[in-house]
Protein backbone atom coordinates (compact mmCIF):
# COMPACT_ATOMS: atom_id res chain seq x y z
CA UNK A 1 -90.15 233.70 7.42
CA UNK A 2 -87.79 231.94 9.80
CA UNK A 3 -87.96 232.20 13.59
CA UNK A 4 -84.87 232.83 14.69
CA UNK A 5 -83.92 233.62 18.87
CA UNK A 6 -80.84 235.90 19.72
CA UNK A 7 -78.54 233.83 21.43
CA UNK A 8 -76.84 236.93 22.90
CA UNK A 9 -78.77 238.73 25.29
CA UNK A 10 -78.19 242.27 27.08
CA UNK A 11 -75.90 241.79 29.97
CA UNK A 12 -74.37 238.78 28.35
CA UNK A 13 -71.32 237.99 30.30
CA UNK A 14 -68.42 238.45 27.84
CA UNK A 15 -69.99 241.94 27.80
CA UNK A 16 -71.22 241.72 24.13
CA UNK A 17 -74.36 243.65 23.07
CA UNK A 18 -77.27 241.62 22.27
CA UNK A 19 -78.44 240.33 18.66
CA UNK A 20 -81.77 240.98 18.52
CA UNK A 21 -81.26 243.34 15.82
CA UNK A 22 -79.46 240.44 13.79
CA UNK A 23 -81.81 237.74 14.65
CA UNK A 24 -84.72 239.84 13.52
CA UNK A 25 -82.83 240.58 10.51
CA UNK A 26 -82.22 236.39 10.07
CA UNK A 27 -85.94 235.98 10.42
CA UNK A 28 -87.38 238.78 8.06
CA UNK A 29 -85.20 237.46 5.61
CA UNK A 30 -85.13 234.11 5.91
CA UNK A 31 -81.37 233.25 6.67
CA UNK A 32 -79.71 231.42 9.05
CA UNK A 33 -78.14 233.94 12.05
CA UNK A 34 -74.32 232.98 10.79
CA UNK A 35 -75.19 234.43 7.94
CA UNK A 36 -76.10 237.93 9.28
CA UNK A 37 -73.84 240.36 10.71
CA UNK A 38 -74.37 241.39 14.55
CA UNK A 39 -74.89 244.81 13.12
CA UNK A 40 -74.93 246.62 16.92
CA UNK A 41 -71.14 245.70 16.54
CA UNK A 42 -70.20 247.86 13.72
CA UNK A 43 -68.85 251.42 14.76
CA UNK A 44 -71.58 252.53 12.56
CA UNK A 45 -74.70 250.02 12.48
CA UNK A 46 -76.83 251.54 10.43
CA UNK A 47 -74.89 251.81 8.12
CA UNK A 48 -73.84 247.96 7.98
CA UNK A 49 -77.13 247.56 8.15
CA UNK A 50 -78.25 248.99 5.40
CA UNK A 51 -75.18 248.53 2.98
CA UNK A 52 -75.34 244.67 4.18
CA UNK A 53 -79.00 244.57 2.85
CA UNK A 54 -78.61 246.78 -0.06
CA UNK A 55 -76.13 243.75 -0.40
CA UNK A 56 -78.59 241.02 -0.29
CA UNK A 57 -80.91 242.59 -2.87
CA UNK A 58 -83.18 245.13 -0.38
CA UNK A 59 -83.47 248.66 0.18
CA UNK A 60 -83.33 249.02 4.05
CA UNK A 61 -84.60 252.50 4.87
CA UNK A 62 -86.43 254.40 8.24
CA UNK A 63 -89.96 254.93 8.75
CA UNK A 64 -92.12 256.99 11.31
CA UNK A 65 -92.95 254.57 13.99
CA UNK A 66 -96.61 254.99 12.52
CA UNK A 67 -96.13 254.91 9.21
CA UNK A 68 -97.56 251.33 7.37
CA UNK A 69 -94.79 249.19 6.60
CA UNK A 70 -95.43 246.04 4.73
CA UNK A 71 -92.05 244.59 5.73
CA UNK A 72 -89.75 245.84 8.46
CA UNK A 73 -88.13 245.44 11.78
CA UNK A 74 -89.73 247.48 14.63
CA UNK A 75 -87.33 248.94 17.88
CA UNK A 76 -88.09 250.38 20.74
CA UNK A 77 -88.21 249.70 24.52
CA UNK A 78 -88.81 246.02 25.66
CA UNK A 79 -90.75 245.66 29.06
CA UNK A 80 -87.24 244.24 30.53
CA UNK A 81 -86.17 248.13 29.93
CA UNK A 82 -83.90 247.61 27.31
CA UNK A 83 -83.98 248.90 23.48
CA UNK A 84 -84.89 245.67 21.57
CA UNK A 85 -86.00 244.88 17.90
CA UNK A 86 -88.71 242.82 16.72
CA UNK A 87 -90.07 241.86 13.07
CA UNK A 88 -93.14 243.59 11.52
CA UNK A 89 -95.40 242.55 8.62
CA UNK A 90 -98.05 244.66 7.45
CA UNK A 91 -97.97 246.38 10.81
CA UNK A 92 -98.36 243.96 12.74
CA UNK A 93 -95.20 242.50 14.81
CA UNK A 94 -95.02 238.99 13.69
CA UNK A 95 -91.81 237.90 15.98
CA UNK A 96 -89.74 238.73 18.84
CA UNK A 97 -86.11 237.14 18.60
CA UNK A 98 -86.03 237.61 22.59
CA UNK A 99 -86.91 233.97 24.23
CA UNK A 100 -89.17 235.62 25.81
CA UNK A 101 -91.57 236.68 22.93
CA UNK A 102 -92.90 240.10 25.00
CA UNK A 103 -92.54 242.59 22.12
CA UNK A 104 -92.31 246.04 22.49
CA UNK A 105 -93.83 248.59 25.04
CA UNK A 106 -93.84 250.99 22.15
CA UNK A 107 -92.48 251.46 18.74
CA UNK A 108 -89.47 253.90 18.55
CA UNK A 109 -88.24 253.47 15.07
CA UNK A 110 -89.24 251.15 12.22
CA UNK A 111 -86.55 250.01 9.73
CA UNK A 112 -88.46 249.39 6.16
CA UNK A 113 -87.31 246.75 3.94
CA UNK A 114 -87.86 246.56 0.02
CA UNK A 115 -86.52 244.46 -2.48
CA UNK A 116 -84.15 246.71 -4.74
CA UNK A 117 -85.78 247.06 -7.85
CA UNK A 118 -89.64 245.67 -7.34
CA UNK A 119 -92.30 247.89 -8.36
């Protein structure tokens, strides 16, 4: 897995959202950011999200914020008060794209992914 840090962050001055969502997405799979869409962007991000990755060869799909993903990227509130996304392995969050590495204060939403086709 790559470690990749957003490079936009919320309240950016040009008034962009931030990319943690596509940074977490660049780590989990191991791609450079350039080569991910900023999926918050989209009129409709999840579903860029999850035709980009059906895409790319994985089934993105939701999970309960409990539920034991092997794979995934976690969102919820950050402890700066913003929504943020992180990236989960086997439950565990494994990276924060924020340069500040603080995680989550709790997990909202998980987004599963699974390569299309593996048993």
């Amino acid at each position: 897995m790559a470690e990749v840090t957003q490079t936009i962050l919320h309240g950016d001055p040009q008034g962009r959202q931030g990319n943690c969502l596509q940074a977490a997405v660049a780590s989990l799979l191991d791609l450079p950011l350039d080569d991910v869409p900023h999926f918050v962007e989209a009129d409709d991000w999840t579903a860029c999200l999850v035709d980009w990755a059906a895409e790319q060869g994985w089934l993105a799909r939701y999970a309960r914020p409990d539920a034991p993903v092997a794979l995934g990227i976690a969102c919820g509130p950050s402890p700066r008060g913003v929504h943020h996304a992180v990236v989960m392995r086997d439950g565990v969050v494994v990276w924060d794209p924020h340069r500040s590495r603080d995680g989550l204060v709790k997990i909202g939403m998980i987004v599963e992914f699974s390569r299309i086709g593996a048993a």
